[in-house]
PDB file of N, CA and C in Angstrom:
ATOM      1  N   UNK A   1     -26.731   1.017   5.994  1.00  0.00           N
ATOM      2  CA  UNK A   1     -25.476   0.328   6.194  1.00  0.00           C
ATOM      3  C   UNK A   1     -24.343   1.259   5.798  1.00  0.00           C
ATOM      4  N   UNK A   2     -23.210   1.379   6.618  1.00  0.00           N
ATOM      5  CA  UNK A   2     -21.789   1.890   6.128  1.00  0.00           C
ATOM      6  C   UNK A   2     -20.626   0.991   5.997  1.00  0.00           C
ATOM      7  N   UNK A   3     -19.834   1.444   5.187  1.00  0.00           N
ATOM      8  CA  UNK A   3     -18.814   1.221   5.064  1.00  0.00           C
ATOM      9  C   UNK A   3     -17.553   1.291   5.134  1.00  0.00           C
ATOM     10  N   UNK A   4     -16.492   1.440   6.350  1.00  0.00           N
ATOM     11  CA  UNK A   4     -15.400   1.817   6.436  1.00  0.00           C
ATOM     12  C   UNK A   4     -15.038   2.180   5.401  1.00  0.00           C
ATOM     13  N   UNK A   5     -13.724   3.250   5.438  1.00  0.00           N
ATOM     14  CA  UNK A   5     -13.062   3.170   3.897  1.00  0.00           C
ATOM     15  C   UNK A   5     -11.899   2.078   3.992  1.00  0.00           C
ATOM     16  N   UNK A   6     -11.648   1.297   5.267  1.00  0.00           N
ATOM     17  CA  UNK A   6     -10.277   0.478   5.278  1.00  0.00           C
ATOM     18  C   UNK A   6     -11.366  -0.983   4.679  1.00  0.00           C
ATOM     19  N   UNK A   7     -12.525  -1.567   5.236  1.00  0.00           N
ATOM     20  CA  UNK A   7     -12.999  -2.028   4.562  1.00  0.00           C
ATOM     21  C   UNK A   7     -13.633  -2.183   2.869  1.00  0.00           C
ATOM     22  N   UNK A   8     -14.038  -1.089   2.550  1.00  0.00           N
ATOM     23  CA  UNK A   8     -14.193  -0.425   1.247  1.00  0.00           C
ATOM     24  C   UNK A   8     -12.467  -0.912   0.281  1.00  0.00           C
ATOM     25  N   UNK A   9     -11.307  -0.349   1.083  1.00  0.00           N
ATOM     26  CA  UNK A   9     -10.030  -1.532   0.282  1.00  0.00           C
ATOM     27  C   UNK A   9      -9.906  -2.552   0.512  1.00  0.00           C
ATOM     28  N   UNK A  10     -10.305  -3.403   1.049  1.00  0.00           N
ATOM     29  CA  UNK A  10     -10.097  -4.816   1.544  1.00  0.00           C
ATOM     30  C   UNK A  10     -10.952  -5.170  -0.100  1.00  0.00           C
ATOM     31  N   UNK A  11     -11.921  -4.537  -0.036  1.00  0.00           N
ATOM     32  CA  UNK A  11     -13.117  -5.281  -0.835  1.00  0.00           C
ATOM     33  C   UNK A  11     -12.615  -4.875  -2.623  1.00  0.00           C
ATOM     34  N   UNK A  12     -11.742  -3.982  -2.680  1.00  0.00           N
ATOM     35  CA  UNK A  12     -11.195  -3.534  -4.145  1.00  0.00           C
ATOM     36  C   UNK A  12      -9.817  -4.612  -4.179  1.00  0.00           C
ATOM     37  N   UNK A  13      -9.572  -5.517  -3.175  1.00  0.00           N
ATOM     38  CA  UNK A  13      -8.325  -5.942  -3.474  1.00  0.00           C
ATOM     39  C   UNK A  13      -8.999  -7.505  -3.682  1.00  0.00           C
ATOM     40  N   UNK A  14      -9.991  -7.700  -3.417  1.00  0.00           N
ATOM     41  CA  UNK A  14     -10.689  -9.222  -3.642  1.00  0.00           C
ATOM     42  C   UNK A  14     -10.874  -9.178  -5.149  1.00  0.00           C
ATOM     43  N   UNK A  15     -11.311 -10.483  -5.675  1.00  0.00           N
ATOM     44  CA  UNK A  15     -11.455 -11.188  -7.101  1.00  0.00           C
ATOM     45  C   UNK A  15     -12.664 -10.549  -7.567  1.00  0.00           C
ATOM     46  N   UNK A  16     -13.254 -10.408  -8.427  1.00  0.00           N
ATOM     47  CA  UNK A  16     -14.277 -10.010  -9.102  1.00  0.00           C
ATOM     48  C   UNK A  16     -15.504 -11.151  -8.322  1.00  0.00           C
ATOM     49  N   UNK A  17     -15.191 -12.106  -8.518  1.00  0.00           N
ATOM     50  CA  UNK A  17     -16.315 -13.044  -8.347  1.00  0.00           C
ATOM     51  C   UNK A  17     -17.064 -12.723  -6.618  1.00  0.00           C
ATOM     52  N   UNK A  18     -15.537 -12.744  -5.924  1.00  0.00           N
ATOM     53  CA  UNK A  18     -15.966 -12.887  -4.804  1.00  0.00           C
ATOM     54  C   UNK A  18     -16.806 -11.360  -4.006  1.00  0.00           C
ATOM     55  N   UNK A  19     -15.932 -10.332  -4.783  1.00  0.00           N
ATOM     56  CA  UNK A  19     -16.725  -8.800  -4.694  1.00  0.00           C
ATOM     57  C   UNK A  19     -18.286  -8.577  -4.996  1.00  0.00           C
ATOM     58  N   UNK A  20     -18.372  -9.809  -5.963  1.00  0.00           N
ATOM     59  CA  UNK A  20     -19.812  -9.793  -6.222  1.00  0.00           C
ATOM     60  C   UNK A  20     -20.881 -10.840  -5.318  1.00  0.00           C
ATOM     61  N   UNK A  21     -19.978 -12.004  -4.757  1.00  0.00           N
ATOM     62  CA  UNK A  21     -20.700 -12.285  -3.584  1.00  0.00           C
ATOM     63  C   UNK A  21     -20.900 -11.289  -2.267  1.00  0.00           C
ATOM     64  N   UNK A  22     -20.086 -10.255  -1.954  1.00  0.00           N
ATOM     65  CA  UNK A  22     -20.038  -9.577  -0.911  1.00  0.00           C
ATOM     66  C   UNK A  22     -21.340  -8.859  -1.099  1.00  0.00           C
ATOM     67  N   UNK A  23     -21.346  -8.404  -2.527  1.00  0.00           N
ATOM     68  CA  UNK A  23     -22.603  -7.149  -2.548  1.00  0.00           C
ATOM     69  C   UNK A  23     -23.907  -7.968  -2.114  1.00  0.00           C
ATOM     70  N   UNK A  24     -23.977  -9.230  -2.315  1.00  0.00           N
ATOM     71  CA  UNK A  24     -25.428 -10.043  -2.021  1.00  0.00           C
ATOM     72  C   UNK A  24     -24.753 -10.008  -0.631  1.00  0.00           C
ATOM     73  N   UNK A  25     -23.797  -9.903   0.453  1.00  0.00           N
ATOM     74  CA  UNK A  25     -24.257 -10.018   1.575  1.00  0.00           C
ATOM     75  C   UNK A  25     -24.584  -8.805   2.436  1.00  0.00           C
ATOM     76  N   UNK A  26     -23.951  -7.830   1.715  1.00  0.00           N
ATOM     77  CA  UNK A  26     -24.566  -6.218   1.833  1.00  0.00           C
ATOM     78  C   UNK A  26     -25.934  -6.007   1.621  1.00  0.00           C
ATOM     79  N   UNK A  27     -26.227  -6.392   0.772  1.00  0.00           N
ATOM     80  CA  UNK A  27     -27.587  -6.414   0.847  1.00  0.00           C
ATOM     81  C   UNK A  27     -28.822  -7.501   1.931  1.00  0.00           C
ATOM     82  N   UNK A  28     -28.294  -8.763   1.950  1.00  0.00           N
ATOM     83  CA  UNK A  28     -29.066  -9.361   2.842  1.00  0.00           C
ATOM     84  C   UNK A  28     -28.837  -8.357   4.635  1.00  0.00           C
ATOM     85  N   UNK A  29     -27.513  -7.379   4.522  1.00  0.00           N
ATOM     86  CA  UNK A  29     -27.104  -6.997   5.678  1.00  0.00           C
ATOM     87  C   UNK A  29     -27.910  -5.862   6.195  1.00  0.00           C
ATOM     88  N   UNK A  30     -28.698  -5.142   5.117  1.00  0.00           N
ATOM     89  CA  UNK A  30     -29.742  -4.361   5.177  1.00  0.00           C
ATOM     90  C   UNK A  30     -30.881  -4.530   5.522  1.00  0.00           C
ATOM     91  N   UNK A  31     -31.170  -5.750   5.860  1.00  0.00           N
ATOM     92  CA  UNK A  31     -32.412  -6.578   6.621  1.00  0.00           C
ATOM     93  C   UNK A  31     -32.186  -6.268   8.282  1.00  0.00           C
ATOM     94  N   UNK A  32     -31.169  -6.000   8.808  1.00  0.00           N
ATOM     95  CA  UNK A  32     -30.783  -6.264   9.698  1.00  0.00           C
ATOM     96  C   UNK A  32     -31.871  -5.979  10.862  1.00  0.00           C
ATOM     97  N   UNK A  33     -31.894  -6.565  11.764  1.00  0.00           N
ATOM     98  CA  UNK A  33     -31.503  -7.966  12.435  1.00  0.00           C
ATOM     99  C   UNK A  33     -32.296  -9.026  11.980  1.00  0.00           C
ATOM    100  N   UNK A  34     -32.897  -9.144  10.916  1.00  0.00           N
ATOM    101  CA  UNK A  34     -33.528 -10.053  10.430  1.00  0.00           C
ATOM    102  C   UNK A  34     -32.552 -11.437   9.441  1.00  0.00           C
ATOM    103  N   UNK A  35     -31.172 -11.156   9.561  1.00  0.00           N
ATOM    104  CA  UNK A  35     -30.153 -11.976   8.562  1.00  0.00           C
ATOM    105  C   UNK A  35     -29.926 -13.254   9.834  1.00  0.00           C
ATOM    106  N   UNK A  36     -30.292 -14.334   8.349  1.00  0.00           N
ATOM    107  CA  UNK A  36     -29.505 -15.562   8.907  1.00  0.00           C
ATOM    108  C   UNK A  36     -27.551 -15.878   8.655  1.00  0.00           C
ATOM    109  N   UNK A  37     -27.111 -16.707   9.248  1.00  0.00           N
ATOM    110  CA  UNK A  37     -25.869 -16.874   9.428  1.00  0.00           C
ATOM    111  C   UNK A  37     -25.092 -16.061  10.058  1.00  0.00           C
ATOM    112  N   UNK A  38     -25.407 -14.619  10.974  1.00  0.00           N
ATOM    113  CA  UNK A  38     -24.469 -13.700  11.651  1.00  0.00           C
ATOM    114  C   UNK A  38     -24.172 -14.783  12.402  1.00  0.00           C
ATOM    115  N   UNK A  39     -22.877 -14.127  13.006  1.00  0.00           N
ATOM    116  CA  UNK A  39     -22.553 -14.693  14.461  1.00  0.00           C
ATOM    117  C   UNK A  39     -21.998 -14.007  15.329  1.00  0.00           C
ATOM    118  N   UNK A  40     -22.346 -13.885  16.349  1.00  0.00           N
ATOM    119  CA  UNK A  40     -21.721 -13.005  17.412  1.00  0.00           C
ATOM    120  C   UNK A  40     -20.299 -13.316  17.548  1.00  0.00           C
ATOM    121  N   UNK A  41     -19.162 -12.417  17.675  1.00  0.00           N
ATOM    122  CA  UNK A  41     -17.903 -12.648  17.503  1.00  0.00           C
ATOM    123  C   UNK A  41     -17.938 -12.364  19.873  1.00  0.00           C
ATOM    124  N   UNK A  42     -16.141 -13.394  19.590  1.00  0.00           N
ATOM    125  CA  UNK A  42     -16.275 -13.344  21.323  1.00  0.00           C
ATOM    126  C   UNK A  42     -14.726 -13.139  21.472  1.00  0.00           C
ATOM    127  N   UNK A  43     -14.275 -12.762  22.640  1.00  0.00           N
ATOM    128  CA  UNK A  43     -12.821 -12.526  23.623  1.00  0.00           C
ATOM    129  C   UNK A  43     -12.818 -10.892  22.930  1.00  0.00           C
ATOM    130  N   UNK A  44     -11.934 -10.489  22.563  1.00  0.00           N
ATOM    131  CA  UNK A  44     -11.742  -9.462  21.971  1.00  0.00           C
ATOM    132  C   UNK A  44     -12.502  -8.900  20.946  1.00  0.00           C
ATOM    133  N   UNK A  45     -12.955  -9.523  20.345  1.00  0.00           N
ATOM    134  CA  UNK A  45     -14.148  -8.825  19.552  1.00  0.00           C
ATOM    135  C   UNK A  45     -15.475  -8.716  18.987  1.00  0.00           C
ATOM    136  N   UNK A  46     -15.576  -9.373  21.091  1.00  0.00           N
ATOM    137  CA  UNK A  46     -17.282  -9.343  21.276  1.00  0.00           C
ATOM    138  C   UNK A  46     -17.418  -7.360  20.810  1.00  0.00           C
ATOM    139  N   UNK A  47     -18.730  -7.760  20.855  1.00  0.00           N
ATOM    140  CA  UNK A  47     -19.851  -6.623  19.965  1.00  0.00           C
ATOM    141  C   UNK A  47     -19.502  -6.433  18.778  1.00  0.00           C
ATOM    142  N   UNK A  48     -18.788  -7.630  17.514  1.00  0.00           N
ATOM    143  CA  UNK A  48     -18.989  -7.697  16.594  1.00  0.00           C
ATOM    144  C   UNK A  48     -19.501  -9.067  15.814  1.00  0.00           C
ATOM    145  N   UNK A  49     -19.938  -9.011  15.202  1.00  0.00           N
ATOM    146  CA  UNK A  49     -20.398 -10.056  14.441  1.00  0.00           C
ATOM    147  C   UNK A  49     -19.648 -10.572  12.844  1.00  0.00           C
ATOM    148  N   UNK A  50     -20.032 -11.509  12.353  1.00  0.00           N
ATOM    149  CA  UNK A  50     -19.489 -11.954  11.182  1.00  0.00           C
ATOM    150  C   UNK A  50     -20.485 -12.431  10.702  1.00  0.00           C
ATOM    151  N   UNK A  51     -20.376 -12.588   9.641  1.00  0.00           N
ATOM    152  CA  UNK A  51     -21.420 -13.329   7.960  1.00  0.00           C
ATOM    153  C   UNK A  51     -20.185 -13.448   7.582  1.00  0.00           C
ATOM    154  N   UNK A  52     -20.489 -15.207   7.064  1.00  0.00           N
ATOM    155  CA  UNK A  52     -19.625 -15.445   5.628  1.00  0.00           C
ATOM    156  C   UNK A  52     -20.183 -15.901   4.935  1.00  0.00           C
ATOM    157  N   UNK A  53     -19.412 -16.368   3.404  1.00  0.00           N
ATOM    158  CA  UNK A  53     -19.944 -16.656   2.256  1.00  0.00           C
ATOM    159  C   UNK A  53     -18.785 -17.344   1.629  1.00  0.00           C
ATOM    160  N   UNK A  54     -19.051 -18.223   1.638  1.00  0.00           N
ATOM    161  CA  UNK A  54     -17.888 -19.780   0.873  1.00  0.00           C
ATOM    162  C   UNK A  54     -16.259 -18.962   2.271  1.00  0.00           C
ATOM    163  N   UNK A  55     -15.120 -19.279   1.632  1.00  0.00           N
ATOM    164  CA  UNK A  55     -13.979 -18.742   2.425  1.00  0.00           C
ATOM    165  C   UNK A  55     -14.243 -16.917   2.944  1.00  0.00           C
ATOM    166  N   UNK A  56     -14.757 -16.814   2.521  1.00  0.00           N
ATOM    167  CA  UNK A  56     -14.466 -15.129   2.689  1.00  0.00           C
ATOM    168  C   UNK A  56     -15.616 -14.396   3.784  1.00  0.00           C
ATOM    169  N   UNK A  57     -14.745 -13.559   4.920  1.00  0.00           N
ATOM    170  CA  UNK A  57     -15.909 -13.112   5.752  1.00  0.00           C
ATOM    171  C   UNK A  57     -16.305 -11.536   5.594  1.00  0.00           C
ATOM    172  N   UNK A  58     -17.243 -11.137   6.301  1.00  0.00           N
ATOM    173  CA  UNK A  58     -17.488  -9.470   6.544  1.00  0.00           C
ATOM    174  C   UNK A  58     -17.842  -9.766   8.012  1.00  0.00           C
ATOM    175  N   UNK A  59     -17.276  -8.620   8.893  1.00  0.00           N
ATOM    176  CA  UNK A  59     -16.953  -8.164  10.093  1.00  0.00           C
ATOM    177  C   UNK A  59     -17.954  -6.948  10.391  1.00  0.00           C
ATOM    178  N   UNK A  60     -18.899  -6.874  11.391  1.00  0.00           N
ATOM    179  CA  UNK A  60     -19.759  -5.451  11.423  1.00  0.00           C
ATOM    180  C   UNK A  60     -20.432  -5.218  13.046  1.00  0.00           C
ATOM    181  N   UNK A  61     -20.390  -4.295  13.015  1.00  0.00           N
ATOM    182  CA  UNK A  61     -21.296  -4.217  14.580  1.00  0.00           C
ATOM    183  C   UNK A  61     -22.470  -3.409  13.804  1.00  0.00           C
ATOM    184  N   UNK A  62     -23.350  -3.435  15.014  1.00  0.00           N
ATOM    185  CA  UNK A  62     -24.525  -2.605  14.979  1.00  0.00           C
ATOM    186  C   UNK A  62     -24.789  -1.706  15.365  1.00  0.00           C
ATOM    187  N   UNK A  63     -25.160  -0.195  15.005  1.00  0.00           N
ATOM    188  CA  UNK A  63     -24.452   1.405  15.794  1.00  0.00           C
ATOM    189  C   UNK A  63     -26.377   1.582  15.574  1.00  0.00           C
ATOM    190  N   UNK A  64     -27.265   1.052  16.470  1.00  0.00           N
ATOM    191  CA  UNK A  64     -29.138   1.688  16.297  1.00  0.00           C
ATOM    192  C   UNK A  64     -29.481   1.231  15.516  1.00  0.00           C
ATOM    193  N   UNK A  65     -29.415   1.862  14.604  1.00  0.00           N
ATOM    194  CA  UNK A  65     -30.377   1.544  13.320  1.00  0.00           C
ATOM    195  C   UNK A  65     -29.312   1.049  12.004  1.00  0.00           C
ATOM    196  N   UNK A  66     -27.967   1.350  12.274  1.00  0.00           N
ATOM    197  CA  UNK A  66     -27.124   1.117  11.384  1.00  0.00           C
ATOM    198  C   UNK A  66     -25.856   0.132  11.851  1.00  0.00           C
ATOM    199  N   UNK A  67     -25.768  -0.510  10.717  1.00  0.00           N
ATOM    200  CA  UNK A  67     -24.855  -1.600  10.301  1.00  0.00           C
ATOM    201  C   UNK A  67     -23.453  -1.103   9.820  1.00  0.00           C
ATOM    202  N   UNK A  68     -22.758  -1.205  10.382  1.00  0.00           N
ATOM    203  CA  UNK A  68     -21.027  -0.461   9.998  1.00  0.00           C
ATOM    204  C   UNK A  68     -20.164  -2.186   9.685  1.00  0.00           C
ATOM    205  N   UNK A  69     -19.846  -1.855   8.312  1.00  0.00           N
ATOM    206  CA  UNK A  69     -18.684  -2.967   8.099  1.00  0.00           C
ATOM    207  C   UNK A  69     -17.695  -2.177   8.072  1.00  0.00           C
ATOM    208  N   UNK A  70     -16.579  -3.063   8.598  1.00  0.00           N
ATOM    209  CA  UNK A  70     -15.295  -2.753   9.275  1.00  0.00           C
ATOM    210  C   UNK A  70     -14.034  -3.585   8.673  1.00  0.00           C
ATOM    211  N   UNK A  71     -14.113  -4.780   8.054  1.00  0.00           N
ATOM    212  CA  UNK A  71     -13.501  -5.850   7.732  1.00  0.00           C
ATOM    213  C   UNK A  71     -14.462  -6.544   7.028  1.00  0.00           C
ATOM    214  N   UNK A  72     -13.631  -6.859   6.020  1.00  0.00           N
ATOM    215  CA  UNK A  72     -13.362  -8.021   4.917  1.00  0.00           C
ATOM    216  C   UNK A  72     -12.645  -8.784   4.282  1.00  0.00           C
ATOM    217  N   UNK A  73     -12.593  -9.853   4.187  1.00  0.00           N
ATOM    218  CA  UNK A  73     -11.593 -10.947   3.666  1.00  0.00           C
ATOM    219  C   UNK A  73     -11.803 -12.032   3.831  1.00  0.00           C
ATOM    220  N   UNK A  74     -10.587 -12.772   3.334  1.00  0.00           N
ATOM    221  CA  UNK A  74     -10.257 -14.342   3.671  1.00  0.00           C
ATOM    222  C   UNK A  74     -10.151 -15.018   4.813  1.00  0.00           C
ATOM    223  N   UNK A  75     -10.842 -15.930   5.608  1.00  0.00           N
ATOM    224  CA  UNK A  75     -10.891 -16.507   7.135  1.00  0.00           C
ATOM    225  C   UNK A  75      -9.630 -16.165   7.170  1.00  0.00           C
ATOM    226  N   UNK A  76      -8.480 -16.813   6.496  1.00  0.00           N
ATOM    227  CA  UNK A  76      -7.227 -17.298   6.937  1.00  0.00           C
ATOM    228  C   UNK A  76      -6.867 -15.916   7.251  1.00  0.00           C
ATOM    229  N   UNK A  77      -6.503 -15.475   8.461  1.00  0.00           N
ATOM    230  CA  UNK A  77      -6.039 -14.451   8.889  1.00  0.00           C
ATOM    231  C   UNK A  77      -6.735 -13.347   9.647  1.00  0.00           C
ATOM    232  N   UNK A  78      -8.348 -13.687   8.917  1.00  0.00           N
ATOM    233  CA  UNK A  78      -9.205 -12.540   9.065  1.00  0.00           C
ATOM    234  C   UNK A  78      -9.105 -11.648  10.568  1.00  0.00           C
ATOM    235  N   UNK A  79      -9.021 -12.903  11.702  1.00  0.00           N
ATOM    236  CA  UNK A  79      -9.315 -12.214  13.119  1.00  0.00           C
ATOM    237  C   UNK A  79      -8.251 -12.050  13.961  1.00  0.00           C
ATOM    238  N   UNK A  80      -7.141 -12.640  12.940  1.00  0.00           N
ATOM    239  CA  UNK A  80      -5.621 -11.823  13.636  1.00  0.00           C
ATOM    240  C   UNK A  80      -6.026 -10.129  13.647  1.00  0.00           C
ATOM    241  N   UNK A  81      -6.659  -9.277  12.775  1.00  0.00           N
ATOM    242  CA  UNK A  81      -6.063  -7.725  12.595  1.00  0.00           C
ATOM    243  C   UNK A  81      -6.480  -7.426  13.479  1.00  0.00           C
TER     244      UNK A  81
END
């Protein structure tokens, strides 16, 4: 799995608590394609997917064998950027 570095700040500007839910979805994200709750994202940003966890999402496509997150945050806004 990678990590943008614009994602990588998204994730230093979140709460402690919630940074530490992200790492459990980084890790379930390393299963990949074996993770429940993705969802295929659609209009503009089909060939990406989302996982969330309580309010907060992660944004990633799939590059072969590897998982690239791209985005992270709060729904509210998330799929305006």
């Amino acid at each position: 799995m990678t990590i943008t570095p614009q994602a990588a700040a998204q994730l230093e500007r979140l709460p402690i608590a919630v940074r530490v839910r992200m790492t459990r979805v980084f890790q379930r994200l390393e299963g990949w394609p074996s993770v429940s709750g993705a969802k295929p994202l659609r209009g503009r940003l089909a060939g990406w997917y989302r996982i969330r966890t309580g309010d907060y999402r992660v944004r990633f496509r799939v590059r072969g064998e590897t998982v690239v997150v791209d985005g992270v945050g709060h729904r509210e806004g998330f799929y305006d950027e």
